[in-house]
C-alpha atoms as a PDB file:
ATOM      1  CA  UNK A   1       7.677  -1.465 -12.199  1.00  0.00           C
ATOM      2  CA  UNK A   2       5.331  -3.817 -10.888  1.00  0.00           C
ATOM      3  CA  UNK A   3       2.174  -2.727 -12.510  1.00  0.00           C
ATOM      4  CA  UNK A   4       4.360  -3.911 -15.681  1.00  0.00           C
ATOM      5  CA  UNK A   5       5.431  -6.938 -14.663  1.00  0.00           C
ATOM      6  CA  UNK A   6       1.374  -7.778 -13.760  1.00  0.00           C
ATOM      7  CA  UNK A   7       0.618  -8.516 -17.525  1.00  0.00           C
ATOM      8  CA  UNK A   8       1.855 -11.776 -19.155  1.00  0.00           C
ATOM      9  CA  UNK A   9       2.788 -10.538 -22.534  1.00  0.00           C
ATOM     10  CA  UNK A  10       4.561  -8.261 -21.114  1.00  0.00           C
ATOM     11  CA  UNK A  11       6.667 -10.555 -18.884  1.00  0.00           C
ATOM     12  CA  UNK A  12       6.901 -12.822 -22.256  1.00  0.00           C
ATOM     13  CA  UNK A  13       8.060  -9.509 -24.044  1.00  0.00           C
ATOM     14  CA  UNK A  14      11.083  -9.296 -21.300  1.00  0.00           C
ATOM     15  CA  UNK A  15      12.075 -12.912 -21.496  1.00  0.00           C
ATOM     16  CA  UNK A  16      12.184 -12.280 -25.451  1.00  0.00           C
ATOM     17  CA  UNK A  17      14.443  -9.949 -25.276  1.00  0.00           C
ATOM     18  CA  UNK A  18      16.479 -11.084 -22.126  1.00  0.00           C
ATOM     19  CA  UNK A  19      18.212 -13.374 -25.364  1.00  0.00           C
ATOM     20  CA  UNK A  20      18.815 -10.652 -27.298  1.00  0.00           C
ATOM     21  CA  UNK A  21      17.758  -7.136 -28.493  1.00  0.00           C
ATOM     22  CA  UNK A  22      14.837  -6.964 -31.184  1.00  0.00           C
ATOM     23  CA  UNK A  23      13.136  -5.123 -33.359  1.00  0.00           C
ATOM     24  CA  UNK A  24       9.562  -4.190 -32.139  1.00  0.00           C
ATOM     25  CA  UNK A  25       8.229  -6.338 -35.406  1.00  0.00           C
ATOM     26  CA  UNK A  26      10.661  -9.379 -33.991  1.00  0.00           C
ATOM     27  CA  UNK A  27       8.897  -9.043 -31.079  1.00  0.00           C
ATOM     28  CA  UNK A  28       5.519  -9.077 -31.689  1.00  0.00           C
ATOM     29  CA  UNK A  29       5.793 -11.631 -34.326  1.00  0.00           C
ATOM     30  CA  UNK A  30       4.815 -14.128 -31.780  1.00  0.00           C
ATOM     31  CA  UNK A  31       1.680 -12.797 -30.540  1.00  0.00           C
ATOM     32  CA  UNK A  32      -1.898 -11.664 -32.433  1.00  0.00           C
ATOM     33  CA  UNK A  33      -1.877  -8.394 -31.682  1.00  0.00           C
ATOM     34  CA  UNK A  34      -1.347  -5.039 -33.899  1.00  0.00           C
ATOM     35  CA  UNK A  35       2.233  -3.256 -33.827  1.00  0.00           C
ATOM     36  CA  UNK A  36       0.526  -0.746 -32.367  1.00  0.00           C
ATOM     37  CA  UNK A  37      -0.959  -3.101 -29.328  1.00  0.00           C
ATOM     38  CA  UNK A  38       2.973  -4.199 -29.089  1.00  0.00           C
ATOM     39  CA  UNK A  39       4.220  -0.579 -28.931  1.00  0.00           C
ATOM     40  CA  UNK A  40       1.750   0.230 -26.177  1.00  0.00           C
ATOM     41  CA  UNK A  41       3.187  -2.535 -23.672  1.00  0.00           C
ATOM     42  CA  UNK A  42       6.639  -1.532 -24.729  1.00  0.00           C
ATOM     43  CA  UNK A  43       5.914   1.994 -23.926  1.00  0.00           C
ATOM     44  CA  UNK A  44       4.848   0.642 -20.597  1.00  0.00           C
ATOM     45  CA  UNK A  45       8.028  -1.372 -20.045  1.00  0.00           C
ATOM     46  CA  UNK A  46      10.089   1.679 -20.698  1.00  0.00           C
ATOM     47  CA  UNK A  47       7.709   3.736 -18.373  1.00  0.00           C
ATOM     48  CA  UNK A  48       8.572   1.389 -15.316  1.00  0.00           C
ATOM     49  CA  UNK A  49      12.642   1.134 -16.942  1.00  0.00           C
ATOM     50  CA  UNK A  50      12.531  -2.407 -17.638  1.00  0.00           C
ATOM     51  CA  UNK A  51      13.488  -1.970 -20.960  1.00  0.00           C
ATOM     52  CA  UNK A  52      14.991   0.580 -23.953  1.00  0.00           C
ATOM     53  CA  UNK A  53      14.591   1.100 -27.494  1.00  0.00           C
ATOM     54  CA  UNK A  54      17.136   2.306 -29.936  1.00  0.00           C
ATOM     55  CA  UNK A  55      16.638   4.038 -33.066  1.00  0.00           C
ATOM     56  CA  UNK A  56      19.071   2.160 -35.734  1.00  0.00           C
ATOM     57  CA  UNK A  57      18.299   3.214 -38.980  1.00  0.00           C
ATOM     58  CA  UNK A  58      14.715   2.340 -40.346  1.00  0.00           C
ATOM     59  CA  UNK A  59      14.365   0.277 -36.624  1.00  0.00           C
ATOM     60  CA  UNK A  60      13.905   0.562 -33.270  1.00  0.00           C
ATOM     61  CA  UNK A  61      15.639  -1.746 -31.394  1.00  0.00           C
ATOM     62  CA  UNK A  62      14.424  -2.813 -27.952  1.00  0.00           C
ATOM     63  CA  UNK A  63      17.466  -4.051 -25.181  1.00  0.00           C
ATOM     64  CA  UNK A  64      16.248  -5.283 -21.726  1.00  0.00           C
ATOM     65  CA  UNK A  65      17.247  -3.272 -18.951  1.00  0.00           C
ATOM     66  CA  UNK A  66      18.625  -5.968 -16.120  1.00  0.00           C
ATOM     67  CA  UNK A  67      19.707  -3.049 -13.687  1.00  0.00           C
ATOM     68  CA  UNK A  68      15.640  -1.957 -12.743  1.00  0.00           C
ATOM     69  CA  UNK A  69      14.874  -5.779 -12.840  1.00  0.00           C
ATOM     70  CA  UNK A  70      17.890  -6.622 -10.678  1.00  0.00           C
ATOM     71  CA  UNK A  71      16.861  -3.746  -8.094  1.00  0.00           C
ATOM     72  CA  UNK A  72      13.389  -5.422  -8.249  1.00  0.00           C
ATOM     73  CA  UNK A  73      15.274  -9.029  -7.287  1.00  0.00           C
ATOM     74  CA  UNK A  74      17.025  -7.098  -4.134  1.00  0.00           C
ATOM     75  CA  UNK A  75      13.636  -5.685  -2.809  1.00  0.00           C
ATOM     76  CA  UNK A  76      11.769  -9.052  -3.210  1.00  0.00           C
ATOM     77  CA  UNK A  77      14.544 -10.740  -1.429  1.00  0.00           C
ATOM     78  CA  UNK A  78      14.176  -8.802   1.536  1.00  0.00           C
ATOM     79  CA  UNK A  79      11.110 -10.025   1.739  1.00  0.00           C
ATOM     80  CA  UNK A  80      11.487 -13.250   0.763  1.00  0.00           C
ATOM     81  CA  UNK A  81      13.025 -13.919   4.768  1.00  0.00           C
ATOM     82  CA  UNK A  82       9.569 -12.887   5.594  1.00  0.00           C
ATOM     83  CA  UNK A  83       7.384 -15.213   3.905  1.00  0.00           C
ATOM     84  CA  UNK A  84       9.589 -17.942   4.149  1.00  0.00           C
ATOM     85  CA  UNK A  85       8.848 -17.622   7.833  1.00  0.00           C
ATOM     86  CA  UNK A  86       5.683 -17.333   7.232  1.00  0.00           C
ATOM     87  CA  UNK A  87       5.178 -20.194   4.978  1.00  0.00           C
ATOM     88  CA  UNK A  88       7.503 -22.656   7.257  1.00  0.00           C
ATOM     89  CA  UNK A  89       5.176 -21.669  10.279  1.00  0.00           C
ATOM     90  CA  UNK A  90       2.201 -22.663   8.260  1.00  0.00           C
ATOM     91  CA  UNK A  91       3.690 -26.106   7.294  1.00  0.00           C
ATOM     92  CA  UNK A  92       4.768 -26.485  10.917  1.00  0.00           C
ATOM     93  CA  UNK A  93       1.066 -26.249  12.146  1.00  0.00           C
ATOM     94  CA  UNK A  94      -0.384 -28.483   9.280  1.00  0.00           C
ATOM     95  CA  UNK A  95       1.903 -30.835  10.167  1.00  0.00           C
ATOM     96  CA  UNK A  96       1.404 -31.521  14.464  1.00  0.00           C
ATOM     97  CA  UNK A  97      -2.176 -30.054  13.965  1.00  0.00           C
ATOM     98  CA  UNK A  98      -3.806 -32.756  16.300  1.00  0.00           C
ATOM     99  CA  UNK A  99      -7.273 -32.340  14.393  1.00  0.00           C
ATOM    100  CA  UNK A 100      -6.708 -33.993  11.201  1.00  0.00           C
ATOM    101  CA  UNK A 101      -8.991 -31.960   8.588  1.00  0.00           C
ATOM    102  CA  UNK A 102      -9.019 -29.487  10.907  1.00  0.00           C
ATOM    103  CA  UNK A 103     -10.506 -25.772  10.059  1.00  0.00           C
ATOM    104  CA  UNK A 104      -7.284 -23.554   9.430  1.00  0.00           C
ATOM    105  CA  UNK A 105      -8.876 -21.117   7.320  1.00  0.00           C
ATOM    106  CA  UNK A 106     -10.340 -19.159  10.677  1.00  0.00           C
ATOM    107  CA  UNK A 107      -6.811 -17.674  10.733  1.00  0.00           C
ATOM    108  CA  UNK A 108      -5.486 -19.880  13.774  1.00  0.00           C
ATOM    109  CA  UNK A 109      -2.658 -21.948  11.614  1.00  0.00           C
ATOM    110  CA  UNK A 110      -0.040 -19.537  14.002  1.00  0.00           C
ATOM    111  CA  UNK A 111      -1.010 -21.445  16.805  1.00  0.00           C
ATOM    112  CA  UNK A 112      -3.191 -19.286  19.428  1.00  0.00           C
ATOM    113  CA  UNK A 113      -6.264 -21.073  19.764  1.00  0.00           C
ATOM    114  CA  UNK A 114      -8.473 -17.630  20.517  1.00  0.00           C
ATOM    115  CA  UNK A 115     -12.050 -17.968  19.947  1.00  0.00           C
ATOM    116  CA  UNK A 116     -12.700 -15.857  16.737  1.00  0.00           C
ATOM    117  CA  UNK A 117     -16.276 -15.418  17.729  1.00  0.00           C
ATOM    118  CA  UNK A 118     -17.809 -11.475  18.399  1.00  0.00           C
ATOM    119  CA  UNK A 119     -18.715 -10.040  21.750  1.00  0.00           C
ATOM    120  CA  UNK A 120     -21.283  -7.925  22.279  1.00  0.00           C
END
């Protein structure tokens, strides 16, 4: 699901259709691509789930599918605890480092002030 969510015209396909279900010309009216370049990402986006396509007459109509994208949401925010952490330690550290300008990208923004050089 991920892997489908990596390309931009794909996540611009999703929001598209997030409004309301489409025909696969409605949809790729907005870009400059072929039908056939459109079809491909759709195929993708029903690969990973994220979205269907109906067959009304003449048309194929493409729905989002908000279940996959809301089981996506419930991983992320497991692990959104985790970087928040992360990110508020950071902050933390920039803000009472007592160097200003100070180095952090040797890794030592957590606080241990190891010496990062190699025995040997």
């Amino acid at each position: 699901m991920f892997h489908a969510l990596s390309d931009a015209t794909r996540r611009a396909i999703l929001r598209d259709v997030s409004r309301e279900a489409k025909t696969v010309g409605e949809i790729a009216g907005p870009y400059s691509m072929s039908l056939a370049a459109v079809s491909k990402h759709l195929q993708v986006l029903e690969r990973a789930e994220l979205v269907r396509r109906e067959k009304k007459g003449n048309y194929r109509i493409v729905r989002l599918n908000a279940d996959t994208l809301r089981a996506a949401q419930e991983w992320l925010a497991y692990y959104e605890t985790f970087w928040t952490g992360q990110l508020d330690a950071l902050q933390n550290y920039l803000e009472t480092a007592e160097t200003p300008g100070e180095d952090v990208r040797n890794g030592n923004w957590n606080g241990d002030s190891g010496d990062r050089s190699e025995e040997g």
